[in-house]
C-alpha atoms as a PDB file:
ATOM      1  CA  UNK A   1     127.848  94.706  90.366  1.00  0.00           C
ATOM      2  CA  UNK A   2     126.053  91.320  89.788  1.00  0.00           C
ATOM      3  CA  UNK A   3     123.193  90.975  87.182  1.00  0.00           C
ATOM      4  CA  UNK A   4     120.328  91.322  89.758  1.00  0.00           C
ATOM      5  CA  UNK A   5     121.733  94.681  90.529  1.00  0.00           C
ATOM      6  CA  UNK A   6     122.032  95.230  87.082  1.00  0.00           C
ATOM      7  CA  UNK A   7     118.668  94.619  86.301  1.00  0.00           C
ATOM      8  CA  UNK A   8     117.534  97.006  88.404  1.00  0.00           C
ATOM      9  CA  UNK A   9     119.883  99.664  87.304  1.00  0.00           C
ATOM     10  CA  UNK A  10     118.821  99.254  83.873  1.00  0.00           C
ATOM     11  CA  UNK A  11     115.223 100.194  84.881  1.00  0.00           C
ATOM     12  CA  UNK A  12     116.795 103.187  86.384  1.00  0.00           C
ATOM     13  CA  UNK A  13     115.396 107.090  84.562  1.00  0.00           C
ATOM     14  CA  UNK A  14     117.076 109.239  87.603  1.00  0.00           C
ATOM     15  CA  UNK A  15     116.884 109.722  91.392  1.00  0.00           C
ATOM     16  CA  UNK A  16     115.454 112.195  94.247  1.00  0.00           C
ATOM     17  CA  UNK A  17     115.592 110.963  97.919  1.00  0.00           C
ATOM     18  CA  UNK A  18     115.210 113.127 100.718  1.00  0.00           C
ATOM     19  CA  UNK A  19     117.724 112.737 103.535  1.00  0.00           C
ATOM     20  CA  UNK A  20     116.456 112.014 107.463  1.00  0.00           C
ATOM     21  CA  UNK A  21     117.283 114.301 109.926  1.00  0.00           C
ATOM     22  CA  UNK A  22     119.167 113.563 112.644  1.00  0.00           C
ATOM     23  CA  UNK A  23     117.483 113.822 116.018  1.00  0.00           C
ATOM     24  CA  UNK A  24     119.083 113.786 119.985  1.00  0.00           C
ATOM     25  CA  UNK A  25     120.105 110.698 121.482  1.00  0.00           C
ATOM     26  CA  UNK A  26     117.342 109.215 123.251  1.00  0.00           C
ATOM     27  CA  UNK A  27     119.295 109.012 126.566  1.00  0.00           C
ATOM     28  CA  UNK A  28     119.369 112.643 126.079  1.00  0.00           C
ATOM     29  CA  UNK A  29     115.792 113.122 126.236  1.00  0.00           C
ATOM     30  CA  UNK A  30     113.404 113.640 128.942  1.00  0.00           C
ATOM     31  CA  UNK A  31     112.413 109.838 130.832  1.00  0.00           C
ATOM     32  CA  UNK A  32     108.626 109.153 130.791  1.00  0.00           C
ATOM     33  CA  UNK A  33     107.590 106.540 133.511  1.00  0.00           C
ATOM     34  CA  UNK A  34     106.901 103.038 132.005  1.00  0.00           C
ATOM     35  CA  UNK A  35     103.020 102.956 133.337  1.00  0.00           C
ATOM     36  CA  UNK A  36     102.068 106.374 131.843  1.00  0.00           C
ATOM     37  CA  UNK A  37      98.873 106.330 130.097  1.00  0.00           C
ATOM     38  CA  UNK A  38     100.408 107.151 127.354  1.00  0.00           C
ATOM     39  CA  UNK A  39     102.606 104.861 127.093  1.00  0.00           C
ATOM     40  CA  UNK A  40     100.988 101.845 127.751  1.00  0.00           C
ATOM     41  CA  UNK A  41      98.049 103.051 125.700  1.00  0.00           C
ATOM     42  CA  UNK A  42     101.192 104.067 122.105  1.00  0.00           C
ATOM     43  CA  UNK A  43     102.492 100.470 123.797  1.00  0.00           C
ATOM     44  CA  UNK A  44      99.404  98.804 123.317  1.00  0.00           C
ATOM     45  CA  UNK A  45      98.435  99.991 119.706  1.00  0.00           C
ATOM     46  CA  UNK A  46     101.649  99.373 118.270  1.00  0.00           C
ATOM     47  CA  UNK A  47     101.554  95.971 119.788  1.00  0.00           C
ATOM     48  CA  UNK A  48      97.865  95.689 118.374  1.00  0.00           C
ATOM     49  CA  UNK A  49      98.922  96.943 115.015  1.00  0.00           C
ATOM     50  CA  UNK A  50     101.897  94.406 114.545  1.00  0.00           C
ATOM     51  CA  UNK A  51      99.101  91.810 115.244  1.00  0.00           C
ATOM     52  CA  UNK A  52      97.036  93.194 112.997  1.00  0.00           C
ATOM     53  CA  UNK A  53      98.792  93.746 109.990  1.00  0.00           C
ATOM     54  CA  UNK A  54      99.339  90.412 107.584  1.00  0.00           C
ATOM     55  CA  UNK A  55      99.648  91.324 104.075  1.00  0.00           C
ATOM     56  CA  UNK A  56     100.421  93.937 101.939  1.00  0.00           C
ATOM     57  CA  UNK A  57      99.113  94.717  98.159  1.00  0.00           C
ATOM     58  CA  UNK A  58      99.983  98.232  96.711  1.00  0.00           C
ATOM     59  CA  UNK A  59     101.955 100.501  93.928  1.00  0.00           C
ATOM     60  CA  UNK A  60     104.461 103.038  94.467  1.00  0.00           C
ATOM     61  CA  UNK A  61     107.040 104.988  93.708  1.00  0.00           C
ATOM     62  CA  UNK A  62     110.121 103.644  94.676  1.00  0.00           C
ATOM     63  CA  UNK A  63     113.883 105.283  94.873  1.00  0.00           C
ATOM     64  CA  UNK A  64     117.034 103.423  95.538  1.00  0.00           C
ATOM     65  CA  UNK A  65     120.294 105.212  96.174  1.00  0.00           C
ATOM     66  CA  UNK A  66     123.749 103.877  96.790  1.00  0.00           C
ATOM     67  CA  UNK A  67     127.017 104.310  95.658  1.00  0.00           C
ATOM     68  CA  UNK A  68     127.033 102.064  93.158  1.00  0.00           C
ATOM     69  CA  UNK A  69     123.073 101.948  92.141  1.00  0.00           C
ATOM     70  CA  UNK A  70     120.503 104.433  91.651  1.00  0.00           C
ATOM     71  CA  UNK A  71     116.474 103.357  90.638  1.00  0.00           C
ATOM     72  CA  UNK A  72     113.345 105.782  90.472  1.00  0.00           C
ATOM     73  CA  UNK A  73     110.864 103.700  89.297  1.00  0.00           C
ATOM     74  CA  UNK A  74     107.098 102.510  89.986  1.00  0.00           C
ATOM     75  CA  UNK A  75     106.506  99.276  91.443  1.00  0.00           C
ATOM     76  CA  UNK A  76     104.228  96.988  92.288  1.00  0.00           C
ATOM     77  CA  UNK A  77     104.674  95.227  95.558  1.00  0.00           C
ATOM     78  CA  UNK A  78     102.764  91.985  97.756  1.00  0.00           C
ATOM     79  CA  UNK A  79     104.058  90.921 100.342  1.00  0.00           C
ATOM     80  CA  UNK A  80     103.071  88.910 102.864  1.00  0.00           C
ATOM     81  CA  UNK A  81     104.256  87.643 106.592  1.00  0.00           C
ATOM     82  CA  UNK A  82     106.187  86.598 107.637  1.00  0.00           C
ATOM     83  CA  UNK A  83     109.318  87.023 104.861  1.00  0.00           C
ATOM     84  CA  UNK A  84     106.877  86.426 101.561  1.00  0.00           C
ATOM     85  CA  UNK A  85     107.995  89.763  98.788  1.00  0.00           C
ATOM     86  CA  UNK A  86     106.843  89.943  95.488  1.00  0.00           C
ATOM     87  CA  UNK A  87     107.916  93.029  93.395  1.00  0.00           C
ATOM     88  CA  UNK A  88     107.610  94.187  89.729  1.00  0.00           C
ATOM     89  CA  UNK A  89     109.491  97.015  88.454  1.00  0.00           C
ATOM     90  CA  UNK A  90     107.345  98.929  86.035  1.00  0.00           C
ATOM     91  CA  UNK A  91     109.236 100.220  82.878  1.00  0.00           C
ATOM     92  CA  UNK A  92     108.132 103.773  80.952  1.00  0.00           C
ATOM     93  CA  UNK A  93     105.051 102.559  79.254  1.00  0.00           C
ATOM     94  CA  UNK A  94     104.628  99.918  82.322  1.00  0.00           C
ATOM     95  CA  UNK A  95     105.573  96.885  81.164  1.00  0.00           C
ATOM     96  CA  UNK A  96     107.141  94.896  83.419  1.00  0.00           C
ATOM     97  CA  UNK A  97     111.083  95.397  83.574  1.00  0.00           C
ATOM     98  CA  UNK A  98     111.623  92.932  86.310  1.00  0.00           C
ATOM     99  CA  UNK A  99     110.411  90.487  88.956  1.00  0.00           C
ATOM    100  CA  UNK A 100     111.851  89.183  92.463  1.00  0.00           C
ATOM    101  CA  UNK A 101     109.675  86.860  94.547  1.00  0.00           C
ATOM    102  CA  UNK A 102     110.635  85.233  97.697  1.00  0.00           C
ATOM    103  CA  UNK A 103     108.668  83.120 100.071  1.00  0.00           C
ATOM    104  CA  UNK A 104     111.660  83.109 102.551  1.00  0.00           C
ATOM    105  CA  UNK A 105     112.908  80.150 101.738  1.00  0.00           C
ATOM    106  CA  UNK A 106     113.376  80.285  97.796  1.00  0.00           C
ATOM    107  CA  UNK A 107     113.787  82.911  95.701  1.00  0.00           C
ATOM    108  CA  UNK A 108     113.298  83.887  91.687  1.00  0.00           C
ATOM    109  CA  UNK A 109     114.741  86.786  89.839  1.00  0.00           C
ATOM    110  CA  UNK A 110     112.910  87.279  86.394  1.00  0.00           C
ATOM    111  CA  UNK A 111     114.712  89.370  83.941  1.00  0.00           C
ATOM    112  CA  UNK A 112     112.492  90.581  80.585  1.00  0.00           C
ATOM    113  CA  UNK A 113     115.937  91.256  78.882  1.00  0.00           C
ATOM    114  CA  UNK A 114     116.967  87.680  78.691  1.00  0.00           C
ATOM    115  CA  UNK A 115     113.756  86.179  79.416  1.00  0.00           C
ATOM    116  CA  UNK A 116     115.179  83.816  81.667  1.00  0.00           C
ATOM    117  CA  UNK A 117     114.659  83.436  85.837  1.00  0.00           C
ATOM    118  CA  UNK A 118     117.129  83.200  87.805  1.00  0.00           C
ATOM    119  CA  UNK A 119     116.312  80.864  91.302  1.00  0.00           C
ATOM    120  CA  UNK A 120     117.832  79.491  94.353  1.00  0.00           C
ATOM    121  CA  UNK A 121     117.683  79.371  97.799  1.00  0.00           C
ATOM    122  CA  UNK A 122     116.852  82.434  99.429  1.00  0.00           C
ATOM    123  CA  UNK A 123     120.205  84.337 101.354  1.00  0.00           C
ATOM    124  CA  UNK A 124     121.322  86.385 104.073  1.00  0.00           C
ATOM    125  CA  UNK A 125     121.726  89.842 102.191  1.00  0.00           C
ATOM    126  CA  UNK A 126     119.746  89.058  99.413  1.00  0.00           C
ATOM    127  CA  UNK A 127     117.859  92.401  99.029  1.00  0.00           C
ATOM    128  CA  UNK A 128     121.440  93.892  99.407  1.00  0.00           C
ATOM    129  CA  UNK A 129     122.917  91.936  96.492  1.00  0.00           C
ATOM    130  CA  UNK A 130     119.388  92.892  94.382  1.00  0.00           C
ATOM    131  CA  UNK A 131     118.407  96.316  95.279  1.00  0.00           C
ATOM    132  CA  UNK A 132     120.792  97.900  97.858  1.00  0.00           C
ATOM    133  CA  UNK A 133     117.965  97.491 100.861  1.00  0.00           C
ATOM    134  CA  UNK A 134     120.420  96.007 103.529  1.00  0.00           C
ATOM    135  CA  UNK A 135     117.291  94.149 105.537  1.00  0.00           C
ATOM    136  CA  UNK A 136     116.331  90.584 105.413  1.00  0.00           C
ATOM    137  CA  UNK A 137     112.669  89.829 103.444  1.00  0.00           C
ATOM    138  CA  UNK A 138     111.108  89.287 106.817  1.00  0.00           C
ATOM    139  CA  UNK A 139     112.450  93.062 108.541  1.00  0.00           C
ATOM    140  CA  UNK A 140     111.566  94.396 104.828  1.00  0.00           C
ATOM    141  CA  UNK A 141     107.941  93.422 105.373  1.00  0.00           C
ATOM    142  CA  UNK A 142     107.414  94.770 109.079  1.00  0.00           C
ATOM    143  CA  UNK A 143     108.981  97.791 108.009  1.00  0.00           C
ATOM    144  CA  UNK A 144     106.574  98.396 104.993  1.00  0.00           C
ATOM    145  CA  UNK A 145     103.324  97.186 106.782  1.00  0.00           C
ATOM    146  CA  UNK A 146     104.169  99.942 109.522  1.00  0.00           C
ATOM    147  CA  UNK A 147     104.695  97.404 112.371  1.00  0.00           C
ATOM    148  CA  UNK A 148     108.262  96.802 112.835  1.00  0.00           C
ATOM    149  CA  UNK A 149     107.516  95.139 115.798  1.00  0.00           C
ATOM    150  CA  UNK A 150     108.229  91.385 116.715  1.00  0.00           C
ATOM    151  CA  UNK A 151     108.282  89.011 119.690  1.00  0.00           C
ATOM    152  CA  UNK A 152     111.919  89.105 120.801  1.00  0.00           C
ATOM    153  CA  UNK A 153     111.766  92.725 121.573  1.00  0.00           C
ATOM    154  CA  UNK A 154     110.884  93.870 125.261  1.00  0.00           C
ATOM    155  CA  UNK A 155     109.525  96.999 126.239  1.00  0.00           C
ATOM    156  CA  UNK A 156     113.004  99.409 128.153  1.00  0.00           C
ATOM    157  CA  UNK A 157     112.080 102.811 128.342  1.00  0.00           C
ATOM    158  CA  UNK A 158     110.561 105.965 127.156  1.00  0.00           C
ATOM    159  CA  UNK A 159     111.000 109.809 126.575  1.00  0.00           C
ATOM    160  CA  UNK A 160     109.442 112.803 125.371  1.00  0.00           C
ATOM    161  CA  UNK A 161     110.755 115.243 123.232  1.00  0.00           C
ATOM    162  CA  UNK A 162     109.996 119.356 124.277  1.00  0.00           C
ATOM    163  CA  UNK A 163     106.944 119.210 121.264  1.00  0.00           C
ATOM    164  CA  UNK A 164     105.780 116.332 123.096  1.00  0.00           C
ATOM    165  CA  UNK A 165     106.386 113.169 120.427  1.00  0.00           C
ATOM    166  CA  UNK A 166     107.219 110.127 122.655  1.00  0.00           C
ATOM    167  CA  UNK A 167     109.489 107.887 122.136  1.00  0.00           C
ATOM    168  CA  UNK A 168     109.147 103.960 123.241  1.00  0.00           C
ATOM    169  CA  UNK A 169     112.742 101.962 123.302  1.00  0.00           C
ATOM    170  CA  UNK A 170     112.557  97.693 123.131  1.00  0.00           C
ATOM    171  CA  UNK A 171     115.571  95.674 123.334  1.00  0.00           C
ATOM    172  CA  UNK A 172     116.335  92.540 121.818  1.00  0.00           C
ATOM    173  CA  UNK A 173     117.825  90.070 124.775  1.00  0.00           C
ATOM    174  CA  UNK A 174     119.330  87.760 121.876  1.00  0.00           C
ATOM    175  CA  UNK A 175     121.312  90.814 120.364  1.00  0.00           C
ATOM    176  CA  UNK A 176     121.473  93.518 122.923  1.00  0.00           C
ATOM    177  CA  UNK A 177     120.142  95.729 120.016  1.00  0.00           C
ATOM    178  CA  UNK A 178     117.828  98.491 120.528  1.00  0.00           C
ATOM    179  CA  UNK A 179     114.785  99.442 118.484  1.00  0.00           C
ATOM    180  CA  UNK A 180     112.907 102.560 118.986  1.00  0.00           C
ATOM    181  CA  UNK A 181     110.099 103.873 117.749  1.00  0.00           C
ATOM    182  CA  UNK A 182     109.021 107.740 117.939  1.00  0.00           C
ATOM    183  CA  UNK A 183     104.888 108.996 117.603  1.00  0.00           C
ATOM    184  CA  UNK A 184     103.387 112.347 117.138  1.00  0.00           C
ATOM    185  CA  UNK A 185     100.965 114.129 119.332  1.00  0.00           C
ATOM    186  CA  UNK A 186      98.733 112.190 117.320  1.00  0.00           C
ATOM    187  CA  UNK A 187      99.689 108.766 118.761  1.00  0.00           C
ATOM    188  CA  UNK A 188     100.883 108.254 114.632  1.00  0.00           C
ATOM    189  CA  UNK A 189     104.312 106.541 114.223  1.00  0.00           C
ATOM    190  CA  UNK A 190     106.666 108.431 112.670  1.00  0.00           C
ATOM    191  CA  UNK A 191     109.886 107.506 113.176  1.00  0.00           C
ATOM    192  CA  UNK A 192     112.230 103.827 114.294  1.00  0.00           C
ATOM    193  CA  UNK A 193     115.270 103.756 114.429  1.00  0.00           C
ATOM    194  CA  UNK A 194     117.652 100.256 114.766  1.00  0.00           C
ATOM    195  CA  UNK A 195     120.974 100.726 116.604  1.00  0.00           C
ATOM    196  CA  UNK A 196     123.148  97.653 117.605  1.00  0.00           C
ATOM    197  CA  UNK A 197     124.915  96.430 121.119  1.00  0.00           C
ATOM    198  CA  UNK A 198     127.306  99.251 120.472  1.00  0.00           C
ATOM    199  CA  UNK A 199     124.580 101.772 120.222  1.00  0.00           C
ATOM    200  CA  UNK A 200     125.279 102.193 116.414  1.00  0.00           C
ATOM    201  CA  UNK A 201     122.948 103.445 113.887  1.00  0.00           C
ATOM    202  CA  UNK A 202     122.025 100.470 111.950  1.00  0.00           C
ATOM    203  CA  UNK A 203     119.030 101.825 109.555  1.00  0.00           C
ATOM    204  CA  UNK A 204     116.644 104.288 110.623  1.00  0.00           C
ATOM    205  CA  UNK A 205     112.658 104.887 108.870  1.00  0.00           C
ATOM    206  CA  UNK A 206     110.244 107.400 108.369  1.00  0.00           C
ATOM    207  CA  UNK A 207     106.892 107.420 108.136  1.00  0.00           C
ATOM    208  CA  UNK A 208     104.898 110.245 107.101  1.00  0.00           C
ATOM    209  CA  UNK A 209     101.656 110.672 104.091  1.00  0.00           C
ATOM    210  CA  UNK A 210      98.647 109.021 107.009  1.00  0.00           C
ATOM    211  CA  UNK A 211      95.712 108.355 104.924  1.00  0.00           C
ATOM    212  CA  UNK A 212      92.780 106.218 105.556  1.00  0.00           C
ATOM    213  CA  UNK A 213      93.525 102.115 104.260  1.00  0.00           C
ATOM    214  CA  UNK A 214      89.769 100.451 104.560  1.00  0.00           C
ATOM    215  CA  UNK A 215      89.230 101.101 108.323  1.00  0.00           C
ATOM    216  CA  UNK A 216      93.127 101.788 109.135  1.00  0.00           C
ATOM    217  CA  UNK A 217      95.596 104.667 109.048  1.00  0.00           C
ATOM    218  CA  UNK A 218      98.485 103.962 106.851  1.00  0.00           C
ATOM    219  CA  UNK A 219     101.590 105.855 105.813  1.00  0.00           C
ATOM    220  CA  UNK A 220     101.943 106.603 101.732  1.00  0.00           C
ATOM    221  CA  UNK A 221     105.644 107.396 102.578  1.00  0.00           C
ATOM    222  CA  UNK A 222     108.146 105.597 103.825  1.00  0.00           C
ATOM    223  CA  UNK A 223     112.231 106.727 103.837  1.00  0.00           C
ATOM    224  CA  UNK A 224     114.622 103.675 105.101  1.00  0.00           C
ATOM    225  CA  UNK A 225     118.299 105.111 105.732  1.00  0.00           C
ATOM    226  CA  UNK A 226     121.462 102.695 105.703  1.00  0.00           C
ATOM    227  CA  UNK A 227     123.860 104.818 107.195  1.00  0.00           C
ATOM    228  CA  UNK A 228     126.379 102.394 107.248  1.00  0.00           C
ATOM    229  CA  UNK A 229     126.539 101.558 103.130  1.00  0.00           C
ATOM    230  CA  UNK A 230     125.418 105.209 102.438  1.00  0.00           C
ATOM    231  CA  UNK A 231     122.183 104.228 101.071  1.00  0.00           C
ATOM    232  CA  UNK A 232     118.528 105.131 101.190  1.00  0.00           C
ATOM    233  CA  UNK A 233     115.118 104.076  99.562  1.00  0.00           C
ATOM    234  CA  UNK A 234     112.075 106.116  99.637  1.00  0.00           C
ATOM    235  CA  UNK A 235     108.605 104.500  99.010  1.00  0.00           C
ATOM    236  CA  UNK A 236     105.654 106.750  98.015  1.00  0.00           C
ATOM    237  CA  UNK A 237     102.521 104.937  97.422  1.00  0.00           C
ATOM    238  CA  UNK A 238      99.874 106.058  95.025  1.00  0.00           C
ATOM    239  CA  UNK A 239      97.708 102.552  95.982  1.00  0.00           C
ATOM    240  CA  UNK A 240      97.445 100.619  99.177  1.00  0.00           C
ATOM    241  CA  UNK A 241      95.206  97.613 100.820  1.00  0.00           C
ATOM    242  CA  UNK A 242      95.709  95.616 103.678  1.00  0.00           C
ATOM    243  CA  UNK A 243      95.397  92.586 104.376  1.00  0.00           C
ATOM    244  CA  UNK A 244      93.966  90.885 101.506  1.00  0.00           C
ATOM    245  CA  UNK A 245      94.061  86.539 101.515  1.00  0.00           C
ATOM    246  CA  UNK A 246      96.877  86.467  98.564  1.00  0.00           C
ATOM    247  CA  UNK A 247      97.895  82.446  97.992  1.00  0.00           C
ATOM    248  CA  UNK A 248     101.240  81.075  98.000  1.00  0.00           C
ATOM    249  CA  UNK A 249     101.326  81.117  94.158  1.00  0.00           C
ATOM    250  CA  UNK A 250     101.565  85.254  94.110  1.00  0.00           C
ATOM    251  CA  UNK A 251     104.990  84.749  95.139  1.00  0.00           C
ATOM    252  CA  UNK A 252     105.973  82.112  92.891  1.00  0.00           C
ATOM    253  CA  UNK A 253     106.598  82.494  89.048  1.00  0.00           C
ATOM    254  CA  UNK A 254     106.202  80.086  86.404  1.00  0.00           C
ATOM    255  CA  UNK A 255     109.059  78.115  84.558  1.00  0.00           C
ATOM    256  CA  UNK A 256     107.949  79.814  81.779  1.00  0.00           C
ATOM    257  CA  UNK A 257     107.190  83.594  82.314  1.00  0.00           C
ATOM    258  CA  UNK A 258     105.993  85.784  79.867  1.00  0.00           C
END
């Protein structure tokens, strides 16, 4: 394990992350035609929502699970599109046990225990090699804002399941990957799922926890499976706001950090 890993394992006081369940393939399911009401109105607000959705400011309770690191601890966490992350791990009387910033292109790794931050040019894999979340900063931030939703998907397909959740599939052209995302019979998103060419199960999220956000609906709980690596992280936030200006120096940290 490197010492970014190890930094966060040191903040670690024990685990608890609930598993996803598995669910039908979506070929499986019941086709919906592509100009129901439904679906272009779920089409439509998701698209609206991606739009909408720029920055994020909030705490939470955050688990990390993997075979070689487990974390339970509070965090604070900005981030900002389109690949902008600032987090703080919060120790047991909440001081600050460790920093990562990234404005996709740079980051900086602060660690309390040597008082020293470590920098360098941000990587493929880099929240892998930190905190065993195998997305890039950019698919990080869509994923936490709620709106996982960017412009080199197109719009394939949908199906309903028997309760009557509908499910929208979008394909990337570039990739051949598929991306779909399941809502409730309250048009609330609730469920995407990432699978590859092959039609493998790259990483799959939940959201659940809808409470009001200013004049939005956003989800206090987020699970993100890695099926793959055999890991998971669970968010639960206790504090949320969206969309607040935040300047470029929230995710920077100075030479000197105290």
């Amino acid at each position: 394990m490197n010492r970014a890993a190890a930094l966060l394992a040191v903040a670690a006081l024990g685990f608890g992350c609930a598993s996803l369940r598995t669910t039908p393939d979506f070929a499986d399911l019941a086709p919906v035609a592509t100009d129901d009401a439904r679906v272009v109105a779920l089409a439509g607000a998701l698209a609206a929502t991606a739009s909408d959705r720029r920055t994020l400011v909030g705490v939470a309770d955050v688990s990390l699970e993997s075979p070689d690191l487990k974390l339970s601890r509070p965090q604070r966490i900005a981030i900002a599109r389109p690949a902008s992350l600032r987090i703080e791990i919060l120790g047991l009387f909440d001081q600050v046990a460790g920093i990562l910033t990234t404005d996709g292109r740079h980051y900086q790794l602060y660690d309390p225990t040597l008082g020293a931050v470590e920098q360098g040019r941000t990587r493929p894999g880099l929240l892998w090699q930190v905190a065993r979340v195998d997305l890039e900063p950019d698919e990080a931030i869509d994923l936490l804002l709620g709106a996982p939703l960017d412009g080199r998907l197109r719009f394939e397909a949908a199906r309903t399941r028997p309760e009557g959740s509908l499910l929208l599939a979008y394909r990337d052209p570039a990739t051949g990957g598929r991306r779909i995302f399941e809502f409730d019979g309250d048009a609330r998103l609730v469920e995407v799922r990432q699978r590859d060419a092959g039609d493998g199960l790259v990483w799959e999220a939940r959201y659940a926890d809808y409470r009001p956000v200013g004049e939005r609906s956003f989800a206090h709980a987020i699970d993100i499976r890695f099926p793959d690596q055999d890991s998971e992280a669970t968010f639960r936030f206790s504090a949320a706001e969206l969309n607040r200006d935040l300047p470029a120096s929230a995710f920077e940290l100075p030479r000197a950090t105290p």
